[in-house]
Protein backbone atom coordinates (compact mmCIF):
# COMPACT_ATOMS: atom_id res chain seq x y z
CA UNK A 1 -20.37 -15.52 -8.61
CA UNK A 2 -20.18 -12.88 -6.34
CA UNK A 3 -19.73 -9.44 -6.62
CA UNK A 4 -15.76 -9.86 -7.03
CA UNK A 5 -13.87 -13.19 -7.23
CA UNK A 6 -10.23 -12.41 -6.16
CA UNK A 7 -7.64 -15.32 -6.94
CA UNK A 8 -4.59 -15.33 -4.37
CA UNK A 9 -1.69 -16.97 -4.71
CA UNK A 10 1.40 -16.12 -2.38
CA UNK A 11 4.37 -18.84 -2.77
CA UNK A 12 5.03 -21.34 -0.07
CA UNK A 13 8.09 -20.04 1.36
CA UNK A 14 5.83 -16.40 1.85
CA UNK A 15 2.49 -18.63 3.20
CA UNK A 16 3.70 -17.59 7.19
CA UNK A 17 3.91 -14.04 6.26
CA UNK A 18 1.07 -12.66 4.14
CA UNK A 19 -2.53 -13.07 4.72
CA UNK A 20 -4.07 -14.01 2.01
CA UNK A 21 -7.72 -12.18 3.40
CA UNK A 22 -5.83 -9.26 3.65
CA UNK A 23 -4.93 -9.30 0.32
CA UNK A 24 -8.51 -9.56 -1.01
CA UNK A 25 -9.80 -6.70 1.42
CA UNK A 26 -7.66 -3.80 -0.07
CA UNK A 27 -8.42 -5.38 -3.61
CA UNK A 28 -12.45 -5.07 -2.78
CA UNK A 29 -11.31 -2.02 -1.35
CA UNK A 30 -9.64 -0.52 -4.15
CA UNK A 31 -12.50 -1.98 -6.61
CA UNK A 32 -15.30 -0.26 -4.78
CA UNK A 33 -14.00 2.75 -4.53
CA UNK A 34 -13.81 3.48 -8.16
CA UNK A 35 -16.80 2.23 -8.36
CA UNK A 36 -16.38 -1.20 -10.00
CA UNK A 37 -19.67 -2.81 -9.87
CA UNK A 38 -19.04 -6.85 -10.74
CA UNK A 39 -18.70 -9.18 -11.54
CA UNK A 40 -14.96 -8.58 -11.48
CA UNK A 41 -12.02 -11.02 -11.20
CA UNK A 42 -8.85 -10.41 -10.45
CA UNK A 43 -5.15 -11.69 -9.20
CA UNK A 44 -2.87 -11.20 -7.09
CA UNK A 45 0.29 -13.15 -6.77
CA UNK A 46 3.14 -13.17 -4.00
CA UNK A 47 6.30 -14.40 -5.21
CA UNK A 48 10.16 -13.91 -4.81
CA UNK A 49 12.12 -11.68 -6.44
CA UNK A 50 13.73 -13.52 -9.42
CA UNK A 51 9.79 -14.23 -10.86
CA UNK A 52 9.36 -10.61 -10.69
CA UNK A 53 12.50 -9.82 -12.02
CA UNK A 54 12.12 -11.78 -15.09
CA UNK A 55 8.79 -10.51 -16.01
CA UNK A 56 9.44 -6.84 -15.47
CA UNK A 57 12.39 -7.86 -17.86
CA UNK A 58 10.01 -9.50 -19.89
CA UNK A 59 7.15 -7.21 -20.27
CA UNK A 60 8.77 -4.04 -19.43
CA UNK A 61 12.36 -4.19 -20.73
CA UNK A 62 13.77 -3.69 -17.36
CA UNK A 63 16.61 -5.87 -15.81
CA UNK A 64 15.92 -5.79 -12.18
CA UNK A 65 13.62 -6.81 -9.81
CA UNK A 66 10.69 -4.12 -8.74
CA UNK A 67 8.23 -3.75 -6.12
CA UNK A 68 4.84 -4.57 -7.69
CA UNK A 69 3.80 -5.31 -11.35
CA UNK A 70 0.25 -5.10 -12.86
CA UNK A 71 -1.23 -6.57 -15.88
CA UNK A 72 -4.23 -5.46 -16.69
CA UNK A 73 -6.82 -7.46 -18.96
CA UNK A 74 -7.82 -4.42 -21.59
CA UNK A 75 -6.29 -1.79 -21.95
CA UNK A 76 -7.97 1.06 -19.53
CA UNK A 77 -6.26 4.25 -20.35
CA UNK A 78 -8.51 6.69 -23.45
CA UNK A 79 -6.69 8.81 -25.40
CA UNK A 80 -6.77 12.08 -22.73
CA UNK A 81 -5.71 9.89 -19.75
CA UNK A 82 -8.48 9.56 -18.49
CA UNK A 83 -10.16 6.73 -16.99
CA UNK A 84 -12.26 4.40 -19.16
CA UNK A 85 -15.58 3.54 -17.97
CA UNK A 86 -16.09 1.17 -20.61
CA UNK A 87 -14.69 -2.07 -19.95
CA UNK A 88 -15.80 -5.40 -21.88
CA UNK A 89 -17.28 -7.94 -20.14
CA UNK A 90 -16.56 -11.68 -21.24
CA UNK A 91 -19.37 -13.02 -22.75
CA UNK A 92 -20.43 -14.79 -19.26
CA UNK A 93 -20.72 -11.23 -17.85
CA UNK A 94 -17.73 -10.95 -15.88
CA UNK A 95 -14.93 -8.45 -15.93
CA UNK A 96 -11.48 -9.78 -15.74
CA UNK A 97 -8.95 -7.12 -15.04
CA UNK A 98 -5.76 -8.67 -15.07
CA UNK A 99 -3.30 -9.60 -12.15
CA UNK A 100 -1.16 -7.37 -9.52
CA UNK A 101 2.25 -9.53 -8.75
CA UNK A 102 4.16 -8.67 -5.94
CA UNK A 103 7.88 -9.23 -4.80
CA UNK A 104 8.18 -10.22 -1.38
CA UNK A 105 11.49 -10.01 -0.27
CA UNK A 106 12.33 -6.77 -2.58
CA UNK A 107 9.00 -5.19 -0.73
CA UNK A 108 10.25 -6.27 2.27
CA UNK A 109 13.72 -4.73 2.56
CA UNK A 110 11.40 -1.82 0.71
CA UNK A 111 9.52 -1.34 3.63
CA UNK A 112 11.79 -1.77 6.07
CA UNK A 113 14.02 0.89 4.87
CA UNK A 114 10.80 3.01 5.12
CA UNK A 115 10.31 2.54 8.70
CA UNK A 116 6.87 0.97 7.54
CA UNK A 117 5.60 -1.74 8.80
CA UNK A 118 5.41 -4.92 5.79
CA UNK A 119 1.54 -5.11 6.30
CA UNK A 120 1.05 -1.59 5.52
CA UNK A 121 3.12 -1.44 2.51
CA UNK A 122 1.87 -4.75 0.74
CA UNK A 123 -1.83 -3.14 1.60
CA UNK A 124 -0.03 -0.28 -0.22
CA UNK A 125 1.53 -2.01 -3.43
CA UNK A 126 -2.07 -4.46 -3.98
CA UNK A 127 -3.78 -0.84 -4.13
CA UNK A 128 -1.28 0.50 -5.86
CA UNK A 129 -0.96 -2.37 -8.29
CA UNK A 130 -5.40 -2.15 -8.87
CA UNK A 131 -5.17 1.17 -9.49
CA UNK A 132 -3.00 0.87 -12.39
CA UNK A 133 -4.51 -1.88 -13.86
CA UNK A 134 -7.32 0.43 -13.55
CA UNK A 135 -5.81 3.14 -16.12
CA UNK A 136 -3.74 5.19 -13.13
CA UNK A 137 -0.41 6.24 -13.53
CA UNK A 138 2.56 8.06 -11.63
CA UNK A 139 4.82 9.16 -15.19
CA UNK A 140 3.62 12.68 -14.69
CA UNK A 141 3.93 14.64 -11.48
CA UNK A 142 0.16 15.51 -11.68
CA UNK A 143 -0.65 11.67 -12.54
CA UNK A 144 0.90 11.14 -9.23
CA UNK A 145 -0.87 12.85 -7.04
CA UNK A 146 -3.79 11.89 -8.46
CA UNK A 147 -2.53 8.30 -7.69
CA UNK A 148 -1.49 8.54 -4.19
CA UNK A 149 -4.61 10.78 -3.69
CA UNK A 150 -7.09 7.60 -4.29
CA UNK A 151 -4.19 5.39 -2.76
CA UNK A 152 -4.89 7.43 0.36
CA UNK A 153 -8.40 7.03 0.14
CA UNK A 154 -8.73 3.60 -0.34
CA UNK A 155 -5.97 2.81 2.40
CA UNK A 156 -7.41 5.51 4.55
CA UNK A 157 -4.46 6.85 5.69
CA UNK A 158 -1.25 9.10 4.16
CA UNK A 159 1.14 7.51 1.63
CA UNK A 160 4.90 7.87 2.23
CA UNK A 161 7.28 8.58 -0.90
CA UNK A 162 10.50 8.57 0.42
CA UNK A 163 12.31 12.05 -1.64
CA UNK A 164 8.79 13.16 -3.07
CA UNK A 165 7.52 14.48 -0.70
């Protein structure tokens, strides 16, 4: 295996419009810069809205479609909030994080009302999507700088909140 294996899968009707290499090169990214040293797998899915929907209803309790979803693997958050360095490894040595899931068509109409172009922001949900399954969160105004600090310097370039800023 190499360093990372990263399993796409983007739906048919989305094949035309995301890249699946793209994908996998803010995931390696995002990996690498908090210093994930393999062998790592993850996921990351493309779907429509209605999948995401129904597992953010699911999993979260919420009725309604969202941008991005993560599910991570183990659980990566210790007690103080800080990062875990600590992950288990599967007994063949690899590292299996968990999956980021993405909504098309919600991040779409997302990113268009942004003024951002839809490459930009589904680079910005798959890194957004590893870091959590990486113990990161956004509850806490301080969490979310943090966040959209490593967002920023993963994606090398500034992260638009629209009202948080």
């Amino acid at each position: 295996m190499d360093k990372y294996k990263i399993d796409t899968y983007i739906q048919e009707e989305f094949e035309d419009f995301v890249d699946p290499d793209h994908l996998i090169h803010y995931v390696v990214a995002a990996l690498e810069a908090e210093g994930i040293a393999g062998p790592a797998e993850l996921g990351v899915a493309v779907v429509d809205d209605e999948q995401v929907h129904e597992l953010n209803r699911e999993y979260r309790g919420y009725d309604e479609p969202t941008d991005v979803l993560s599910f991570a693997m183990e659980e990566t958050e210790a007690q103080d909030g800080s990062l875990k360095d600590d992950f288990v490894s599967a007994p063949d040595g690899v590292l299996r994080l968990g999956e980021v899931i993405i909504a098309y068509p919600f991040s779409l109409r997302e990113a268009m009302s942004m003024g951002r172009l839809i490459d930009r922001h589904v680079a910005h949900l798959v890194v957004h999507g590893v870091l959590h399954i990486l113990g990161y969160d956004h509850e806490e105004l301080e969490d979310e700088m943090t966040m959209r600090a490593r967002e920023e310097v993963v994606l090398g370039w500034p992260v638009y909140y629209p009202g948080r800023d």
